[in-house]
N, C-alpha and C. Protein backbone atom coordinates (compact mmCIF):
# COMPACT_ATOMS: atom_id res chain seq x y z
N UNK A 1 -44.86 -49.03 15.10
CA UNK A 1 -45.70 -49.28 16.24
C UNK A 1 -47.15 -49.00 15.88
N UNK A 2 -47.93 -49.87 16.22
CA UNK A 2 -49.82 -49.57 16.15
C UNK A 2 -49.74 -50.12 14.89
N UNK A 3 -49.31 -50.40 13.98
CA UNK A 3 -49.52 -50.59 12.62
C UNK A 3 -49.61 -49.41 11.87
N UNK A 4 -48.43 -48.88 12.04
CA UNK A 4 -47.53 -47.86 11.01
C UNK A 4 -46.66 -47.53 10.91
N UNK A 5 -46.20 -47.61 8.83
CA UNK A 5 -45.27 -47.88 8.38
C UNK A 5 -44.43 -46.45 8.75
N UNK A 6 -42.62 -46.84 8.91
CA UNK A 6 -41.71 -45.82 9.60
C UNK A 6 -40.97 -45.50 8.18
N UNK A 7 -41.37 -44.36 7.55
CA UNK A 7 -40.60 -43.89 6.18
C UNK A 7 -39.12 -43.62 6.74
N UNK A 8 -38.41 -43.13 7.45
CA UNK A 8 -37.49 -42.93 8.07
C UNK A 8 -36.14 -43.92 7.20
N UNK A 9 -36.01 -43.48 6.00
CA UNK A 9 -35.05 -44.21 5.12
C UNK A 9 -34.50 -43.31 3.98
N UNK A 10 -33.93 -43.16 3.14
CA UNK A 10 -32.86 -42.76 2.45
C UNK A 10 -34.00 -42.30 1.34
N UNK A 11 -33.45 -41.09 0.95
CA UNK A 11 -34.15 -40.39 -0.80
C UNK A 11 -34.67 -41.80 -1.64
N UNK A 12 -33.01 -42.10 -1.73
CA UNK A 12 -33.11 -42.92 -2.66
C UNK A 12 -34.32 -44.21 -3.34
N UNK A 13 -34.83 -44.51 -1.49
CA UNK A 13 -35.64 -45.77 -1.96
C UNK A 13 -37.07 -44.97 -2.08
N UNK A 14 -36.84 -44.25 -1.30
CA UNK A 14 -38.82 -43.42 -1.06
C UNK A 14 -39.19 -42.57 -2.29
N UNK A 15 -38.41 -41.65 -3.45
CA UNK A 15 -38.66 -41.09 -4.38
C UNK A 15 -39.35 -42.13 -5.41
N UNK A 16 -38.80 -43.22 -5.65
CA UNK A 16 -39.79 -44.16 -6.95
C UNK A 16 -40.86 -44.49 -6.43
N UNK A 17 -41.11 -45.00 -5.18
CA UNK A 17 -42.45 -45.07 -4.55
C UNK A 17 -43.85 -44.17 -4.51
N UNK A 18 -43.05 -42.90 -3.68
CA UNK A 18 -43.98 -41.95 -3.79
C UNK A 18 -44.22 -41.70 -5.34
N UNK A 19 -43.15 -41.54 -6.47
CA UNK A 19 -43.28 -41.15 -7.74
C UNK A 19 -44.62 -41.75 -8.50
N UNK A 20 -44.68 -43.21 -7.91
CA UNK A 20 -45.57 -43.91 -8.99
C UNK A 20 -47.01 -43.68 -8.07
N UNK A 21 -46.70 -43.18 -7.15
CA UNK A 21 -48.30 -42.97 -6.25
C UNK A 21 -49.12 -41.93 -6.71
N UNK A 22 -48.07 -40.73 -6.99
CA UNK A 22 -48.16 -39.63 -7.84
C UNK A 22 -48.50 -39.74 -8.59
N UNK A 23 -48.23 -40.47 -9.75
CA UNK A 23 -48.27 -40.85 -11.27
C UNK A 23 -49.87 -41.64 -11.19
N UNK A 24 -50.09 -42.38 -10.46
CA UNK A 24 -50.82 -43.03 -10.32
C UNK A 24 -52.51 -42.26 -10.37
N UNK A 25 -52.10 -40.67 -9.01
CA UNK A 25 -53.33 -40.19 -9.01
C UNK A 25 -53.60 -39.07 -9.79
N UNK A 26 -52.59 -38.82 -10.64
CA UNK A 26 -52.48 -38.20 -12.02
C UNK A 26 -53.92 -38.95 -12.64
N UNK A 27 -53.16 -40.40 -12.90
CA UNK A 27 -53.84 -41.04 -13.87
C UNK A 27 -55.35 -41.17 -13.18
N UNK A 28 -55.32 -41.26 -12.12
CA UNK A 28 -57.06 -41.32 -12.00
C UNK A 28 -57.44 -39.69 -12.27
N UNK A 29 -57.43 -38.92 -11.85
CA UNK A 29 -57.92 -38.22 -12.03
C UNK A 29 -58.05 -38.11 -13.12
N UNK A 30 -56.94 -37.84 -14.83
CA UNK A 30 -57.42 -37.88 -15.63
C UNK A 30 -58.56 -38.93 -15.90
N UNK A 31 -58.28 -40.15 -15.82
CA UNK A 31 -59.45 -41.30 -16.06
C UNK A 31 -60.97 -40.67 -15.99
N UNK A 32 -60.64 -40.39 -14.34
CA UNK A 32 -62.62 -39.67 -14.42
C UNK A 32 -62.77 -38.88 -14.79
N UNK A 33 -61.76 -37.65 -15.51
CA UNK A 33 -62.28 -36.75 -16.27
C UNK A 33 -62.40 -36.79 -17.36
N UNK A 34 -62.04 -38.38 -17.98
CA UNK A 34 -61.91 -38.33 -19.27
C UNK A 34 -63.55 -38.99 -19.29
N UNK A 35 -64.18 -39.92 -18.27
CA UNK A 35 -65.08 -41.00 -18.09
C UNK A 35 -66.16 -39.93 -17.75
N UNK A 36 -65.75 -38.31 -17.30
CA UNK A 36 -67.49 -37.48 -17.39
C UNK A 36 -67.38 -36.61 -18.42
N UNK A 37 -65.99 -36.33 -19.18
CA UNK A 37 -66.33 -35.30 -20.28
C UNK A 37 -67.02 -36.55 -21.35
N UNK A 38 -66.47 -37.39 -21.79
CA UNK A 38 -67.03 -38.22 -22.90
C UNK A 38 -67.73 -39.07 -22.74
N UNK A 39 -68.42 -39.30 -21.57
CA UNK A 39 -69.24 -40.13 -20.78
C UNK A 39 -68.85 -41.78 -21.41
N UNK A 40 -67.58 -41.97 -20.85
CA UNK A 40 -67.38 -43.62 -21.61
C UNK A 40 -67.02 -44.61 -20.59
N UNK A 41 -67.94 -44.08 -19.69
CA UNK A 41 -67.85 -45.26 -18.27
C UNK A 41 -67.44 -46.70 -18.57
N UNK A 42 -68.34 -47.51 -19.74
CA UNK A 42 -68.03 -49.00 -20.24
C UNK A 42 -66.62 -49.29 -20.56
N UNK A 43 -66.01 -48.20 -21.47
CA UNK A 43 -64.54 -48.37 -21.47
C UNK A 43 -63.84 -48.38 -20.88
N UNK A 44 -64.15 -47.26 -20.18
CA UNK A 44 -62.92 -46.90 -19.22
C UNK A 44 -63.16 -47.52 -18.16
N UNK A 45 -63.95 -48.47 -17.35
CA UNK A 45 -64.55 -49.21 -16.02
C UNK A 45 -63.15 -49.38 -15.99
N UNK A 46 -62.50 -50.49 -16.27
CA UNK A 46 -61.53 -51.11 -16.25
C UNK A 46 -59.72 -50.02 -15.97
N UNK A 47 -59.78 -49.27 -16.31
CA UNK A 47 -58.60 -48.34 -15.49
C UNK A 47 -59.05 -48.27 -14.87
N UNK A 48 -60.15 -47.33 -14.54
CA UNK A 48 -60.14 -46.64 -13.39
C UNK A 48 -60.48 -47.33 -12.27
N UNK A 49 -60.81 -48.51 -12.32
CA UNK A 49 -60.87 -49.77 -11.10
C UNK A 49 -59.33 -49.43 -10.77
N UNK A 50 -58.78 -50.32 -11.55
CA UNK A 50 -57.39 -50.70 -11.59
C UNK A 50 -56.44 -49.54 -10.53
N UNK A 51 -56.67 -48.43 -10.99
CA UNK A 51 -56.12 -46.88 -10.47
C UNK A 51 -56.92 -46.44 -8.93
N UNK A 52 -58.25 -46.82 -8.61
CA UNK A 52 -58.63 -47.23 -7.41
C UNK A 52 -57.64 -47.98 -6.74
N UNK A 53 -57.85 -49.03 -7.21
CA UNK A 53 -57.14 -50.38 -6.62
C UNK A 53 -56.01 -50.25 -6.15
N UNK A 54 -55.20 -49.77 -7.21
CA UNK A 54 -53.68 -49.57 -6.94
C UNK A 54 -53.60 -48.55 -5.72
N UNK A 55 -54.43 -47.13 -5.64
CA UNK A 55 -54.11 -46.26 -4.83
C UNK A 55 -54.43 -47.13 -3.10
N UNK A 56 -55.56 -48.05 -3.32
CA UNK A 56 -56.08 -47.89 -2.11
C UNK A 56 -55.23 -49.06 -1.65
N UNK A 57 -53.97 -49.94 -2.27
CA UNK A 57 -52.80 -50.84 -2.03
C UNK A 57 -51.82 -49.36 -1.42
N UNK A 58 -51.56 -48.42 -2.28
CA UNK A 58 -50.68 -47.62 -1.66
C UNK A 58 -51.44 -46.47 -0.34
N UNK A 59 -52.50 -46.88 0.13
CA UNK A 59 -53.01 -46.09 1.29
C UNK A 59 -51.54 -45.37 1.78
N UNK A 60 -50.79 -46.47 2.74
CA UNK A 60 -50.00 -46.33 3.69
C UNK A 60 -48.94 -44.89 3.18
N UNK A 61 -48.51 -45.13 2.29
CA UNK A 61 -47.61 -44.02 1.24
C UNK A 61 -48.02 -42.77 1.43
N UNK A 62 -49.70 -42.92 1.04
CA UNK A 62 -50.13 -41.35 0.90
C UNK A 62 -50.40 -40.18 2.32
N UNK A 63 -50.93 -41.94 3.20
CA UNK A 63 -50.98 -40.97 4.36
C UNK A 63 -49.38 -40.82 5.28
N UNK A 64 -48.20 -41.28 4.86
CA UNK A 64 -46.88 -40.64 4.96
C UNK A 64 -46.75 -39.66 4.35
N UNK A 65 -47.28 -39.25 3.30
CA UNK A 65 -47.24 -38.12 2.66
C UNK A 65 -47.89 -36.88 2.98
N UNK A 66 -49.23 -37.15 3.13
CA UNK A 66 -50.04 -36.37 3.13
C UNK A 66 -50.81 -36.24 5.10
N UNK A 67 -51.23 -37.11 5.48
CA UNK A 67 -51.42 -37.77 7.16
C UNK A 67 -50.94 -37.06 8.32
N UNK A 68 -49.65 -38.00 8.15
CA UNK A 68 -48.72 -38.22 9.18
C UNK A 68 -47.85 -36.67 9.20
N UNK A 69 -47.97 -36.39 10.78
CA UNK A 69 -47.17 -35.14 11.18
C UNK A 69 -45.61 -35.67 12.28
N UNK A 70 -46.04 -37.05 12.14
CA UNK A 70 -44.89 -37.20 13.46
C UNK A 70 -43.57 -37.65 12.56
N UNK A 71 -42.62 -38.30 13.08
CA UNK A 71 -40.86 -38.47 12.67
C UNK A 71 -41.29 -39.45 11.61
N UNK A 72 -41.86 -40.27 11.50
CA UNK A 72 -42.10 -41.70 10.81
C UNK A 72 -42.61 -41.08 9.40
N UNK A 73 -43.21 -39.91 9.04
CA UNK A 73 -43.62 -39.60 7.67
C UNK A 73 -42.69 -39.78 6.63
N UNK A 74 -43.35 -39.46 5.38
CA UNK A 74 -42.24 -39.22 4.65
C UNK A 74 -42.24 -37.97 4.36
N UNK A 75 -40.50 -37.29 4.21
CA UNK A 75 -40.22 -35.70 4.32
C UNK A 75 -40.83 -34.91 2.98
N UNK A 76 -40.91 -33.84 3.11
CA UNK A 76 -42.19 -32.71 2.26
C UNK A 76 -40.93 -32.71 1.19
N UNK A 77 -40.07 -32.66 1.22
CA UNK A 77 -39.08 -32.66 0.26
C UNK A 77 -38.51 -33.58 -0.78
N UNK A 78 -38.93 -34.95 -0.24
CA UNK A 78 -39.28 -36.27 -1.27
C UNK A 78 -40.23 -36.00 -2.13
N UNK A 79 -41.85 -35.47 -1.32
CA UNK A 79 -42.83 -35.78 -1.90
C UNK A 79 -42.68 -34.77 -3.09
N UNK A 80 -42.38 -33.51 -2.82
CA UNK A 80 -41.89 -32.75 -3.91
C UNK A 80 -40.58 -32.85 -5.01
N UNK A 81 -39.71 -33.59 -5.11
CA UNK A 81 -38.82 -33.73 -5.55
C UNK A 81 -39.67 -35.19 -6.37
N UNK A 82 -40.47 -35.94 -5.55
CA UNK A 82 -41.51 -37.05 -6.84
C UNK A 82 -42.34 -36.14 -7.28
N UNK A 83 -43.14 -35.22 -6.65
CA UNK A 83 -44.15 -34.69 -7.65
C UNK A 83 -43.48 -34.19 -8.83
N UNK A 84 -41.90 -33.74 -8.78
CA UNK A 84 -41.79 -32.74 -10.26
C UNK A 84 -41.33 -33.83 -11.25
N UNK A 85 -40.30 -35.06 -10.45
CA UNK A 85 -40.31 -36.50 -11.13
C UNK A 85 -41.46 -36.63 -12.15
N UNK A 86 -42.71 -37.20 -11.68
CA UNK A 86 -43.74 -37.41 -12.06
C UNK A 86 -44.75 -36.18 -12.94
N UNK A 87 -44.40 -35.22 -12.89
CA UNK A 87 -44.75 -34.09 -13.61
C UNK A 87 -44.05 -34.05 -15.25
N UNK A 88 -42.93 -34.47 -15.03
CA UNK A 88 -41.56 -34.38 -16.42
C UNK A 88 -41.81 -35.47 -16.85
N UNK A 89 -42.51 -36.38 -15.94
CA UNK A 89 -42.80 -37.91 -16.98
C UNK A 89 -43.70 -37.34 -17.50
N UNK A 90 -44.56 -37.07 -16.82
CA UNK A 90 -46.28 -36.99 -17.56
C UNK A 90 -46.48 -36.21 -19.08
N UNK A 91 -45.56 -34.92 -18.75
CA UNK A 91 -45.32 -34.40 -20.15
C UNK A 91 -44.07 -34.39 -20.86
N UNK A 92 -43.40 -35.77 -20.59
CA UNK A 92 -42.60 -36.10 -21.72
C UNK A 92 -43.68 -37.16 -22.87
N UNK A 93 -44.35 -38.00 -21.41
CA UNK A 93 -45.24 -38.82 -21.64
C UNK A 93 -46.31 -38.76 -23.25
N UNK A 94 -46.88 -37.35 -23.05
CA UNK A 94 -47.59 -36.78 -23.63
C UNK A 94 -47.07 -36.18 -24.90
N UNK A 95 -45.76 -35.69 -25.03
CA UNK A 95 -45.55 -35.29 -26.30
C UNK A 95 -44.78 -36.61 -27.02
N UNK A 96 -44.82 -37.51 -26.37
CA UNK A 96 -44.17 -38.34 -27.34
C UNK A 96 -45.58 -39.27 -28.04
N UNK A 97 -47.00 -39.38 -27.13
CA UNK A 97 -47.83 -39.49 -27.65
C UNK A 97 -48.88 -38.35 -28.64
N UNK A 98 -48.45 -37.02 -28.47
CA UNK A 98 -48.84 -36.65 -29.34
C UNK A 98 -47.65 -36.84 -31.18
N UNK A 99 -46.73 -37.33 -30.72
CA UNK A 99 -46.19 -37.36 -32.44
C UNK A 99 -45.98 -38.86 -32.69
């Protein structure tokens, strides 16, 4: 109703969603911290658009996540059960790029 989305659905489908939203503002954040420690704005323009972009497609997600207090959110227990998802990627992620 009003134009908002009703999370009100199963673990199953809402954990990869939220996961990659997660993953997503991982990656920006690293991006701009990588774009003011080494000041390589020209390079990096191009993620960190992209990682804008993508987040501000997943608006609706975050403010189920983060927003929304009424029945229609999505439960604190998804979003945590993706954040540690997305945590075990990030540093599996990472040691397989460091070797």
């Amino acid at each position: 109703q009003m134009g908002k989305f009703d999370f009100r659905t199963s673990t199953m489908f809402l954990a990869p969603l939220v996961s990659l939203v997660i993953l997503n503002i991982f990656s920006l954040v690293g991006g701009v911290a990588r774009v003011i420690i080494k000041r390589s704005f020209n390079e990096m323009f191009v993620q960190v658009f992209l990682s804008i972009f993508i987040l501000v497609m997943g608006y609706p997600i975050i403010e189920g996540m983060i927003l929304r207090k009424d029945k229609g959110r999505i439960p604190p227990s998804v979003t945590l059960l993706s954040a540690v998802f997305s945590l075990i990627f990030m540093s599996l992620g990472s040691i397989v790029l460091m070797y």
